[in-house]
PDB file of N, CA and C in Angstrom:
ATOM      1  N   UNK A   1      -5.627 -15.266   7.939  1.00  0.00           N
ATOM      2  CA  UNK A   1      -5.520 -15.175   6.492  1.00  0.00           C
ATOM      3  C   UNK A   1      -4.386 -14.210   6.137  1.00  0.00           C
ATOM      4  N   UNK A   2      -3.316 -14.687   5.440  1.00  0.00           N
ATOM      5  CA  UNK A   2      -2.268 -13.467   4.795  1.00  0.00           C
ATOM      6  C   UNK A   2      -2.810 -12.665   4.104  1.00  0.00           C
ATOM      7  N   UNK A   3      -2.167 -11.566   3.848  1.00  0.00           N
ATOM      8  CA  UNK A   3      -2.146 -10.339   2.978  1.00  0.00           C
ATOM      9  C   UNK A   3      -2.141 -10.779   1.718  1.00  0.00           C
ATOM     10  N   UNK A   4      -2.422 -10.527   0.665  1.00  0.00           N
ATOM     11  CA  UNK A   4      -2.253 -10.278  -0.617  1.00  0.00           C
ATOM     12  C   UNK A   4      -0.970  -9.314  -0.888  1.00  0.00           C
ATOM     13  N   UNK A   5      -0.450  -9.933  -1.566  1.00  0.00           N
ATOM     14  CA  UNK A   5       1.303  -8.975  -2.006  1.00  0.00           C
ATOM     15  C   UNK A   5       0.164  -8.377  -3.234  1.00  0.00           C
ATOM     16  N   UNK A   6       0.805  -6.831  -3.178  1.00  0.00           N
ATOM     17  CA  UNK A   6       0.497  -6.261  -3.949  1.00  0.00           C
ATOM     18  C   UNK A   6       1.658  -4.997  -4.116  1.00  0.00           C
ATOM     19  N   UNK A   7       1.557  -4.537  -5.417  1.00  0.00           N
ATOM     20  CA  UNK A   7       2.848  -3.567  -5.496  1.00  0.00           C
ATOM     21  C   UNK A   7       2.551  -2.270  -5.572  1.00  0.00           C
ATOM     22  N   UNK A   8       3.861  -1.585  -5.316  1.00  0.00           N
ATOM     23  CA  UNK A   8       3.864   0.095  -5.297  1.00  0.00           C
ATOM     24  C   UNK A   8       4.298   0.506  -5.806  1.00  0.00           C
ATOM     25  N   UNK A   9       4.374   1.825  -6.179  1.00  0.00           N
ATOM     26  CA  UNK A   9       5.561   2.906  -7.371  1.00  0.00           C
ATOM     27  C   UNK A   9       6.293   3.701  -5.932  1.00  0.00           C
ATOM     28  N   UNK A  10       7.391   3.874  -5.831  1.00  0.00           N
ATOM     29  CA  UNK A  10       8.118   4.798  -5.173  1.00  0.00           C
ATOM     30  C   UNK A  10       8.387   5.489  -6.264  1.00  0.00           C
ATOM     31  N   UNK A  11       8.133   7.262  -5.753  1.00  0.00           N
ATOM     32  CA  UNK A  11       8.016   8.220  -6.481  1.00  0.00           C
ATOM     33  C   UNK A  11       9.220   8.927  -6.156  1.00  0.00           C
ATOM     34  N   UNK A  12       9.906   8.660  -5.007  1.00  0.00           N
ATOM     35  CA  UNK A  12      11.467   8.983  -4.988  1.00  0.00           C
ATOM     36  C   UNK A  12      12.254   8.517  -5.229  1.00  0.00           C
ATOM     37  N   UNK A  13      12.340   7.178  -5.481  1.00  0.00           N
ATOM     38  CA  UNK A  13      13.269   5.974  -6.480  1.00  0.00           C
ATOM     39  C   UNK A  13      13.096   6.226  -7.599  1.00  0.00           C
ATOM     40  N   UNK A  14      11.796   6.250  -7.903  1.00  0.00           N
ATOM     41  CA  UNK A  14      11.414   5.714  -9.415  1.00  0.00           C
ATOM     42  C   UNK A  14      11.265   4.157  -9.784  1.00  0.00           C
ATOM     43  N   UNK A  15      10.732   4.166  -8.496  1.00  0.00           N
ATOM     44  CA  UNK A  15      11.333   2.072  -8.722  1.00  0.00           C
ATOM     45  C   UNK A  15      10.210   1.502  -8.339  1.00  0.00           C
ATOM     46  N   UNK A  16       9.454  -0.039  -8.847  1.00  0.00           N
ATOM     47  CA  UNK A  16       8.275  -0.404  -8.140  1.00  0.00           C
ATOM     48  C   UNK A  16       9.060  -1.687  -7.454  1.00  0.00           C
ATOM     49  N   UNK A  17       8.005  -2.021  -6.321  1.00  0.00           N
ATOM     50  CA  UNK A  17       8.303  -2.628  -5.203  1.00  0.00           C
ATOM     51  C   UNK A  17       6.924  -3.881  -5.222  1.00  0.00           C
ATOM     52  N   UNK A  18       6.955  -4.590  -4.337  1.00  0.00           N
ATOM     53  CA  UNK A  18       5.858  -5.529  -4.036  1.00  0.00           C
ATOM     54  C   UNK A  18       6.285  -5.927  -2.818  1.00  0.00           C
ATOM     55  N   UNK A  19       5.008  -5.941  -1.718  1.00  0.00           N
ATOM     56  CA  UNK A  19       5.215  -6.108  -0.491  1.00  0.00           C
ATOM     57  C   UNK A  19       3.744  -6.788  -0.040  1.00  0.00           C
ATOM     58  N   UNK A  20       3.598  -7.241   0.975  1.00  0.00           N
ATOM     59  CA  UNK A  20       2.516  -8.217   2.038  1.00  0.00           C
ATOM     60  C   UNK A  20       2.530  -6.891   3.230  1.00  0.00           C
ATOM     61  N   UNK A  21       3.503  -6.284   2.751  1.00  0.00           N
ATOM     62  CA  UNK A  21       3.529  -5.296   4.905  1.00  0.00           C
ATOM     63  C   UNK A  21       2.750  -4.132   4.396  1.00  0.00           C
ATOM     64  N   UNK A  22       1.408  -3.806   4.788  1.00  0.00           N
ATOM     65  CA  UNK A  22       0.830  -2.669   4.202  1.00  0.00           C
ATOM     66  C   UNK A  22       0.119  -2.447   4.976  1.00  0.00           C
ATOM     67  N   UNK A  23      -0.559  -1.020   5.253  1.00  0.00           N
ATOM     68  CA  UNK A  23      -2.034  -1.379   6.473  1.00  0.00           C
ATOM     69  C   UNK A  23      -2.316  -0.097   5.630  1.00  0.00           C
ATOM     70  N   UNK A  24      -4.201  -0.850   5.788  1.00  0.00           N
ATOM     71  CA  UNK A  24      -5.057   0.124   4.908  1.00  0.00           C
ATOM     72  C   UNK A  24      -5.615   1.330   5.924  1.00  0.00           C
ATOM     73  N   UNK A  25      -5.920   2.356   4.950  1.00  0.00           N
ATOM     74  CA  UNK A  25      -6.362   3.386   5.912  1.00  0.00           C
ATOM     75  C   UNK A  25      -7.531   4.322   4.969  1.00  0.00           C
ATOM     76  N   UNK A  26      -8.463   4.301   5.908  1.00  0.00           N
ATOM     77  CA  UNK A  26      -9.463   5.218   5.569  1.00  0.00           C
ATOM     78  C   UNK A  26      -9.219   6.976   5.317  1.00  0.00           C
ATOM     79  N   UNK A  27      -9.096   7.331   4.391  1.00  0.00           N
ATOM     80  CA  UNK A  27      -8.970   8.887   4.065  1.00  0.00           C
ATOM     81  C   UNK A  27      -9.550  10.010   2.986  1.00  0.00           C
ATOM     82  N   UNK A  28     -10.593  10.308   3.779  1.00  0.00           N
ATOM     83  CA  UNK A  28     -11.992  11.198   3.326  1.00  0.00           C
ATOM     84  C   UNK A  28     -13.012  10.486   2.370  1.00  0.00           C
ATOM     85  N   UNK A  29     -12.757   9.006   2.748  1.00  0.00           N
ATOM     86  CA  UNK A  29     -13.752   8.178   1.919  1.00  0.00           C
ATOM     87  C   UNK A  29     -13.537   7.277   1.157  1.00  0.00           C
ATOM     88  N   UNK A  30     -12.090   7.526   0.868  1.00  0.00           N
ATOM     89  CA  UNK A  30     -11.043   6.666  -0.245  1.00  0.00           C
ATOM     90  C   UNK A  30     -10.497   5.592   0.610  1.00  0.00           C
ATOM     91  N   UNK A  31      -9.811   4.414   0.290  1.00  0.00           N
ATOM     92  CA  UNK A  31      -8.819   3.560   0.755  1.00  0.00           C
ATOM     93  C   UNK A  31      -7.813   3.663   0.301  1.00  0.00           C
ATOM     94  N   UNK A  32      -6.701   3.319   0.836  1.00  0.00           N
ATOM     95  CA  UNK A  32      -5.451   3.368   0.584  1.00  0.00           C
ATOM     96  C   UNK A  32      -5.105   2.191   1.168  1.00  0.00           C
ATOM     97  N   UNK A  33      -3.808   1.994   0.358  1.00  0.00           N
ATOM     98  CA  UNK A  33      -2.660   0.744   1.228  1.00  0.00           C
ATOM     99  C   UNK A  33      -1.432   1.572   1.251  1.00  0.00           C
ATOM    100  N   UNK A  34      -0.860   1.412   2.660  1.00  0.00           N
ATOM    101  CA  UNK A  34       0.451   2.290   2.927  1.00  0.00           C
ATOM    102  C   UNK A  34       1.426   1.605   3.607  1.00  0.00           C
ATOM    103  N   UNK A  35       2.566   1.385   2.651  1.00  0.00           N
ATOM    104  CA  UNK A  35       3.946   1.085   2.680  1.00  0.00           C
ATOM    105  C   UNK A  35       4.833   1.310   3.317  1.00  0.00           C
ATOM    106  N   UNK A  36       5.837   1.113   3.746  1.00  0.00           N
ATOM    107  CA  UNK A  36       7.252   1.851   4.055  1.00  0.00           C
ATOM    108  C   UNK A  36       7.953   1.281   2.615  1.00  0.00           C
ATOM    109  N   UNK A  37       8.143   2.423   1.996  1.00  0.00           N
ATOM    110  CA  UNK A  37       9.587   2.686   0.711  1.00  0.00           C
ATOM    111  C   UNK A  37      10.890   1.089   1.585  1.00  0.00           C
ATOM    112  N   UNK A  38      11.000   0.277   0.870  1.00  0.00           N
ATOM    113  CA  UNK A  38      12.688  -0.513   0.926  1.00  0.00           C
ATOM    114  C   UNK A  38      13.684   0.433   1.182  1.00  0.00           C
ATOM    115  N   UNK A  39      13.944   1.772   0.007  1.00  0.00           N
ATOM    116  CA  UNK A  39      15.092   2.318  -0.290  1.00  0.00           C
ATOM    117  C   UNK A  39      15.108   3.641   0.291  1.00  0.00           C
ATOM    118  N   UNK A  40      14.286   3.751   1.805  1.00  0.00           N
ATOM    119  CA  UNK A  40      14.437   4.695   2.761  1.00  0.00           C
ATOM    120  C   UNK A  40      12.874   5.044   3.556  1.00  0.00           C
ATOM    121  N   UNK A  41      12.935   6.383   4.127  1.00  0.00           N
ATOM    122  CA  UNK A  41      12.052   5.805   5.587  1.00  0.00           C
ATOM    123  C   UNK A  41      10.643   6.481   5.128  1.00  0.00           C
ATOM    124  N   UNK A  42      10.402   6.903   3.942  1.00  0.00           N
ATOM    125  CA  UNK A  42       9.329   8.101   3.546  1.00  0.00           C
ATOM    126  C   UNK A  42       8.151   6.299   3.036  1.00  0.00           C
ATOM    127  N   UNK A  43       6.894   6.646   3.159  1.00  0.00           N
ATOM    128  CA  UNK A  43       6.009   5.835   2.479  1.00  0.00           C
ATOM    129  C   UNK A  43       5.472   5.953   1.336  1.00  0.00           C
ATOM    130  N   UNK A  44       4.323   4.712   1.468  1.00  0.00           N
ATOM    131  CA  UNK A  44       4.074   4.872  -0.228  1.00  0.00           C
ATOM    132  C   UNK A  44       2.532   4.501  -0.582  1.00  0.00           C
ATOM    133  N   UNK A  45       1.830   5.574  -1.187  1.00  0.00           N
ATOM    134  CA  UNK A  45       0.024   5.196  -1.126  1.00  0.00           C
ATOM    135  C   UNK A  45      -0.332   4.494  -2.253  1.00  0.00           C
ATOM    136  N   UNK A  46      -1.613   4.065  -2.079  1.00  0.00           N
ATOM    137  CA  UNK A  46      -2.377   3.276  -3.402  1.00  0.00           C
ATOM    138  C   UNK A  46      -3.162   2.702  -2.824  1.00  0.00           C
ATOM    139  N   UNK A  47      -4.357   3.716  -3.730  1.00  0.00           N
ATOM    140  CA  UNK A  47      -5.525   3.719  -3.803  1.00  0.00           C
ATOM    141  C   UNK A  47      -6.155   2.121  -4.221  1.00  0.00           C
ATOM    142  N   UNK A  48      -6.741   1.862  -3.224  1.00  0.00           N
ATOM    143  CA  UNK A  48      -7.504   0.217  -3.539  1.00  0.00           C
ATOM    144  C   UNK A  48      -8.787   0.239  -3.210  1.00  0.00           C
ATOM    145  N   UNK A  49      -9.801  -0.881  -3.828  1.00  0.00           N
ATOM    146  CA  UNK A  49     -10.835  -1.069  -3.713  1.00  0.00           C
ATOM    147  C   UNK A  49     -11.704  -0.729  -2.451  1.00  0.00           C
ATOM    148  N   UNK A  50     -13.154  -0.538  -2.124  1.00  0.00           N
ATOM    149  CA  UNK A  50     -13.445  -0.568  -0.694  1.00  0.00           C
ATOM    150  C   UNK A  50     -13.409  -2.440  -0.442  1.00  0.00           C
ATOM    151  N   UNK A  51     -13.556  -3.022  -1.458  1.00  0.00           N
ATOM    152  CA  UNK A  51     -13.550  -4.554  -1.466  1.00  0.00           C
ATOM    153  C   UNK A  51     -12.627  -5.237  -1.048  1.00  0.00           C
ATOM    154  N   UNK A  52     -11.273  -4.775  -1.542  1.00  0.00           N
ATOM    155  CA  UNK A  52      -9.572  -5.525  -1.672  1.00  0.00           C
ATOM    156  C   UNK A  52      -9.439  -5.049   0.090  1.00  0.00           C
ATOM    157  N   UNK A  53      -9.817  -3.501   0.893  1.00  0.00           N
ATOM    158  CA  UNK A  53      -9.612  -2.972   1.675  1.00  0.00           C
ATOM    159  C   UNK A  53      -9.976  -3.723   2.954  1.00  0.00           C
ATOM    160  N   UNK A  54     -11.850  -4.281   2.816  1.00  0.00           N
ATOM    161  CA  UNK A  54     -12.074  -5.095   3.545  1.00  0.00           C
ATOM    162  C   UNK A  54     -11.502  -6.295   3.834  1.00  0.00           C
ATOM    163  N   UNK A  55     -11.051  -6.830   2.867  1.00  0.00           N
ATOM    164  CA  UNK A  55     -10.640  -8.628   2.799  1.00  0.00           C
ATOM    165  C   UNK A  55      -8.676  -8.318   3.400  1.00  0.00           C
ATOM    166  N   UNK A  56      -8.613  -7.402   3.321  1.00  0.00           N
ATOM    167  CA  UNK A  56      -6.997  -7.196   3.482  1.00  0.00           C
ATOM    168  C   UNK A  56      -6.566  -6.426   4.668  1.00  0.00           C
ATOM    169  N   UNK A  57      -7.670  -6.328   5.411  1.00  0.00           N
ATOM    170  CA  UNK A  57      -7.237  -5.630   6.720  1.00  0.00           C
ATOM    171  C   UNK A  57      -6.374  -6.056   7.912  1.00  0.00           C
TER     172      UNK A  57
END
């Protein structure tokens, strides 16, 4: 099953993005989806469902 494209804010651009390349990660209870930034090598978080987290792993 593919990823769901879903988008990001880069907070060092200032620019939003939409990507499929993400891997979720468990952190202190929360989910996240984490990026690599297009416009250099730093990443990028967002906070997602425990629901969206399961189905998108």
């Amino acid at each position: 099953m593919a990823k769901q494209k879903i988008s990001f804010y880069d907070v060092k651009t200032k620019k939003k993005f939409e990507t499929e390349n993400y891997k979720i990660v468990d952190k202190s209870g929360r989910k996240f989806a984490v990026s690599k930034s297009p416009a250099g090598t730093h990443e990028c978080w967002r906070v997602v469902s425990k629901e969206f987290a399961d189905k998108n792993k």
